[in-house]
C-alpha atoms as a PDB file:
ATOM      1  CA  UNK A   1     122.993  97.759 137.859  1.00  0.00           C
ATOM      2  CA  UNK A   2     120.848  97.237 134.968  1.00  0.00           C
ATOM      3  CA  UNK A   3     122.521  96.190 131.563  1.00  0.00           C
ATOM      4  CA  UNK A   4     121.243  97.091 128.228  1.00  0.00           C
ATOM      5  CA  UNK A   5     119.782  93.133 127.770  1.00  0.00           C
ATOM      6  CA  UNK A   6     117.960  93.965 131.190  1.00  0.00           C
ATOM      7  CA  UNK A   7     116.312  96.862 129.796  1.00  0.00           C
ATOM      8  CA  UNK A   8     115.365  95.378 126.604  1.00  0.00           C
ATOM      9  CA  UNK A   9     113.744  92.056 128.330  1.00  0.00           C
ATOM     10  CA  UNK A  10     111.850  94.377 130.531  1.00  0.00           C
ATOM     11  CA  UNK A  11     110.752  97.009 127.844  1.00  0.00           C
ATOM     12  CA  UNK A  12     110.220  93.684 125.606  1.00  0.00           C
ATOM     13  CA  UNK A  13     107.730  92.342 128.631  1.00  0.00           C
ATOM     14  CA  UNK A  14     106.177  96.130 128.458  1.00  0.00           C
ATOM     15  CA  UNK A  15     105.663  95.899 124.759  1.00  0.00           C
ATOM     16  CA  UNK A  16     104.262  92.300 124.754  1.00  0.00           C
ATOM     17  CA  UNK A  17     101.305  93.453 127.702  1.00  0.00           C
ATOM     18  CA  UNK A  18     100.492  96.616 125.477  1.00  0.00           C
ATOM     19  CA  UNK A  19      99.993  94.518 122.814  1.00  0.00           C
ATOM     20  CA  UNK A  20      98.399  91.920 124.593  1.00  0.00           C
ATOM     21  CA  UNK A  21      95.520  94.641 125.679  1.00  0.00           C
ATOM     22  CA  UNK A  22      95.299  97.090 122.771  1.00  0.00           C
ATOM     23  CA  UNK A  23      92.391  95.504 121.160  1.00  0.00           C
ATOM     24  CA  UNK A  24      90.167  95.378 124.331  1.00  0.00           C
ATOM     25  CA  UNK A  25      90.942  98.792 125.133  1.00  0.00           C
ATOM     26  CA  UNK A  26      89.584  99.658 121.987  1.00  0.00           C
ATOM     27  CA  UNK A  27      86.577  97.783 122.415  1.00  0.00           C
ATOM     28  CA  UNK A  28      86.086  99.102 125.452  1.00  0.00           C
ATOM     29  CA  UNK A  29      86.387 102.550 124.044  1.00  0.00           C
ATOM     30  CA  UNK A  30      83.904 101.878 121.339  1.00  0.00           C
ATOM     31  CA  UNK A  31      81.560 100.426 124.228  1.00  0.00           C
ATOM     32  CA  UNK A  32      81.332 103.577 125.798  1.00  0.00           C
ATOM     33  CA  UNK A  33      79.919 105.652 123.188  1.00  0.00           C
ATOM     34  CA  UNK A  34      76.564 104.175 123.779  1.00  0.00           C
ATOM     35  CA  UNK A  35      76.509 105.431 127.811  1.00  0.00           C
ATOM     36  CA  UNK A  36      78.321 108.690 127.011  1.00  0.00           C
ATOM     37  CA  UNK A  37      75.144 109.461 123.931  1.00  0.00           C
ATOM     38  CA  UNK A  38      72.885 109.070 126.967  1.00  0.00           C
ATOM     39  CA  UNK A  39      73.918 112.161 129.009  1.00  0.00           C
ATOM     40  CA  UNK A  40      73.994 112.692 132.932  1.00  0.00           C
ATOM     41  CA  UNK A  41      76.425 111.279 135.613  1.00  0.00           C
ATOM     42  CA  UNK A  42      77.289 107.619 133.945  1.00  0.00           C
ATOM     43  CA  UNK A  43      78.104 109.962 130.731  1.00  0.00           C
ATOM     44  CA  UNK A  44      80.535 112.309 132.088  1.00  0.00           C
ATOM     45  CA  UNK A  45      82.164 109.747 134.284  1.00  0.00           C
ATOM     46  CA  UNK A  46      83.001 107.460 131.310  1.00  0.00           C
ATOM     47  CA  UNK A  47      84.151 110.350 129.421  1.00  0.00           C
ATOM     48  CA  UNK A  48      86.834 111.104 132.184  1.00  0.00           C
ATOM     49  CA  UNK A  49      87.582 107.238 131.785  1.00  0.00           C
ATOM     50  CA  UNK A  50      87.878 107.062 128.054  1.00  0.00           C
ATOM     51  CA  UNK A  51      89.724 110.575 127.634  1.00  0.00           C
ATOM     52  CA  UNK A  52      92.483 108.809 130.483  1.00  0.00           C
ATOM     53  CA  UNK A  53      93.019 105.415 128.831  1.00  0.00           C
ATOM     54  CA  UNK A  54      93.172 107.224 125.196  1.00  0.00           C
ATOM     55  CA  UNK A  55      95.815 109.646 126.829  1.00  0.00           C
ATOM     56  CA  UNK A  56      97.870 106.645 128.051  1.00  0.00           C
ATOM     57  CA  UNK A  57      97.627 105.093 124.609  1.00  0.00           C
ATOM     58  CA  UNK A  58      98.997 107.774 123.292  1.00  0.00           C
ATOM     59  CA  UNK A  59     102.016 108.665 125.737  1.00  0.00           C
ATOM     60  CA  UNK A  60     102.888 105.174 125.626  1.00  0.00           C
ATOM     61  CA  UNK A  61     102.383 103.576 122.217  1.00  0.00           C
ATOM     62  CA  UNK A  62     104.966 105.548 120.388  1.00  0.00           C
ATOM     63  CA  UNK A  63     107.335 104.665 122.891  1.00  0.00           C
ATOM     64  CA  UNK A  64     106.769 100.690 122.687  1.00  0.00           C
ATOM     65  CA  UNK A  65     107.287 100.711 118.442  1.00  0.00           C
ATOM     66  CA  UNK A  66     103.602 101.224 117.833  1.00  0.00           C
ATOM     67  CA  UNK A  67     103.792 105.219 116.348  1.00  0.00           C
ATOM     68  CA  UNK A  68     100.750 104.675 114.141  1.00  0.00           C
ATOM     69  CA  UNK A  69      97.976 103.221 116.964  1.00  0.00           C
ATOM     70  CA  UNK A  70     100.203 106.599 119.297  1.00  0.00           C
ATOM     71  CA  UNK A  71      98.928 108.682 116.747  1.00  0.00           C
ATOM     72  CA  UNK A  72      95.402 107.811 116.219  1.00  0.00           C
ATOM     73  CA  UNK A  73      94.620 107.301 119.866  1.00  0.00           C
ATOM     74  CA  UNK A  74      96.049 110.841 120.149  1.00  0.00           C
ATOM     75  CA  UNK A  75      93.341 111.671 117.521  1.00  0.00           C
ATOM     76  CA  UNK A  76      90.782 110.048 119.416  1.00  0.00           C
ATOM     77  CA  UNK A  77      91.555 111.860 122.766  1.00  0.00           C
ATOM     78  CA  UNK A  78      91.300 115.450 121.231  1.00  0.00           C
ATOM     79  CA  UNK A  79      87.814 114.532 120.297  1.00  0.00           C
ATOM     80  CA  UNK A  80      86.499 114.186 123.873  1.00  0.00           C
ATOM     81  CA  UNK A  81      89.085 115.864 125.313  1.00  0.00           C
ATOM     82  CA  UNK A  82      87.302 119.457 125.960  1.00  0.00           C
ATOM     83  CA  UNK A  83      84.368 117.616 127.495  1.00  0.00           C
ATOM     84  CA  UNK A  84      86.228 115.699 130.013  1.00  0.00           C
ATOM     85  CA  UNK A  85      88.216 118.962 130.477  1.00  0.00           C
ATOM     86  CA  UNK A  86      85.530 120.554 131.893  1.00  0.00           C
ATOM     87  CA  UNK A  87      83.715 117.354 133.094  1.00  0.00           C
ATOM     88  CA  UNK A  88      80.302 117.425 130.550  1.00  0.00           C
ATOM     89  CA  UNK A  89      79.051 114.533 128.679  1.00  0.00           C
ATOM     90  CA  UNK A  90      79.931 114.912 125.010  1.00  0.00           C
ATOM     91  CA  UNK A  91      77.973 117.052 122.814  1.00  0.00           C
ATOM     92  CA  UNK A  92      76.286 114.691 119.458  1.00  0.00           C
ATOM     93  CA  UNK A  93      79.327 116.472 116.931  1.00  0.00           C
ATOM     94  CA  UNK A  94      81.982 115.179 119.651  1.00  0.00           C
ATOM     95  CA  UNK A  95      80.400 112.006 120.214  1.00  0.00           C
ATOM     96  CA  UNK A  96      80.334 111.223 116.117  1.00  0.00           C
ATOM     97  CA  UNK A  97      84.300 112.885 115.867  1.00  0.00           C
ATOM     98  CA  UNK A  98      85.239 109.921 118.805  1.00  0.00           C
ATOM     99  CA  UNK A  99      83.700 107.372 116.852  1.00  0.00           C
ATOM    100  CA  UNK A 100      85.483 108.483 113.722  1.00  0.00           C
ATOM    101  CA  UNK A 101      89.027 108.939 115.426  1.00  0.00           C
ATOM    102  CA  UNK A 102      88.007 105.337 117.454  1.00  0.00           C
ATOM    103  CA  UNK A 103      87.882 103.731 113.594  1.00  0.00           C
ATOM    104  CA  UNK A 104      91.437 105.149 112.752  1.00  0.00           C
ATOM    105  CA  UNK A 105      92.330 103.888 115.932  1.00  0.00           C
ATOM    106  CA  UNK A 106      91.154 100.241 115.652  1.00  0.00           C
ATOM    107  CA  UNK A 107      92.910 100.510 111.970  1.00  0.00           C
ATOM    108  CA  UNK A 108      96.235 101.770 113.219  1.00  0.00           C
ATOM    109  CA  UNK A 109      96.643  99.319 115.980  1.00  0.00           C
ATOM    110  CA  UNK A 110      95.569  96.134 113.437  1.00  0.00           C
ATOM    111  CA  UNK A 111      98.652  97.325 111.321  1.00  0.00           C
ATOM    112  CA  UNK A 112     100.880  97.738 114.330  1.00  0.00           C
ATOM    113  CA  UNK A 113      99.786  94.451 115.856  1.00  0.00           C
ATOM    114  CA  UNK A 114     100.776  92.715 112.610  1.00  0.00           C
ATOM    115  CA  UNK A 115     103.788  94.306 112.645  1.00  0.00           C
ATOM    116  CA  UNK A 116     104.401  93.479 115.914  1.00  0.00           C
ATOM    117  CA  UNK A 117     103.762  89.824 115.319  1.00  0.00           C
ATOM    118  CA  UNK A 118     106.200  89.995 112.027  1.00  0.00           C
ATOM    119  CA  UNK A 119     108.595  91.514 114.441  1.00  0.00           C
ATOM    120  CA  UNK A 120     108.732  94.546 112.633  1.00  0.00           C
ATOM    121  CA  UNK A 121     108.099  97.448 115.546  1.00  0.00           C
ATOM    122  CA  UNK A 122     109.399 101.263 114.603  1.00  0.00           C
ATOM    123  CA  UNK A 123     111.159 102.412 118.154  1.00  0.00           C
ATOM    124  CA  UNK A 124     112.243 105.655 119.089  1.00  0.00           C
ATOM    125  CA  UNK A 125     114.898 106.471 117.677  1.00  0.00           C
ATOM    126  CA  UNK A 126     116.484 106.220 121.509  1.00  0.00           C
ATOM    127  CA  UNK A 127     116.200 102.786 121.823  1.00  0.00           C
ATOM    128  CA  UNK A 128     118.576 102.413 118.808  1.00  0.00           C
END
């Protein structure tokens, strides 16, 4: 049976790979503005990507102490998230609303990383 310290290490181990890869999930969010400006297949396809790994961000940053980066990357995903919807590249207003929301993202996740490095992460109020 798993104690409470169990659950802690392992939602501590969680926490410390989020953090570990939030930056270069940004990046590559950022990256793929240029291939979803240039329309077709490669567009739509990375679209579907970066609407999926912003969706994740969201579900599960909130949960790991990082509300603020939850927030924006939620932000982010409702920009693009009609087009992968219906599986289109992005229209030029949706494109420039991503990179916008991407911004707010990158900002929101450098205060919750330092945070996080201060040891000063906002759970749920479940985890209390």
């Amino acid at each position: 049976m798993m104690t409470a310290d169990d659950f802690a290490e392992r939602v501590g181990r969680v926490r410390e790979r989020f953090a570990s890869t939030l930056n270069d999930k940004i990046a590559d969010s950022f990256a793929a503005l240029e291939t979803m400006s240039a329309g077709g297949g490669d567009a739509i396809e990375t679209v579907i990507v970066a609407h999926r790994r912003l969706h994740e961000m969201y579900g599960i940053a909130p949960t790991l102490g990082f509300e603020a980066t939850g927030k924006a990357a939620g932000g982010a995903r409702t920009a693009i998230r009609e087009a992968a919807k219906v599986k289109r590249a992005p229209t030029p207003v949706e494109i420039a609303a991503l990179k916008t929301e991407l911004e707010k993202l990158r900002e929101a996740a450098a205060a919750d990383l330092r945070n996080f490095s201060m040891g000063r992460v906002n759970f749920p109020a479940f985890y209390r």
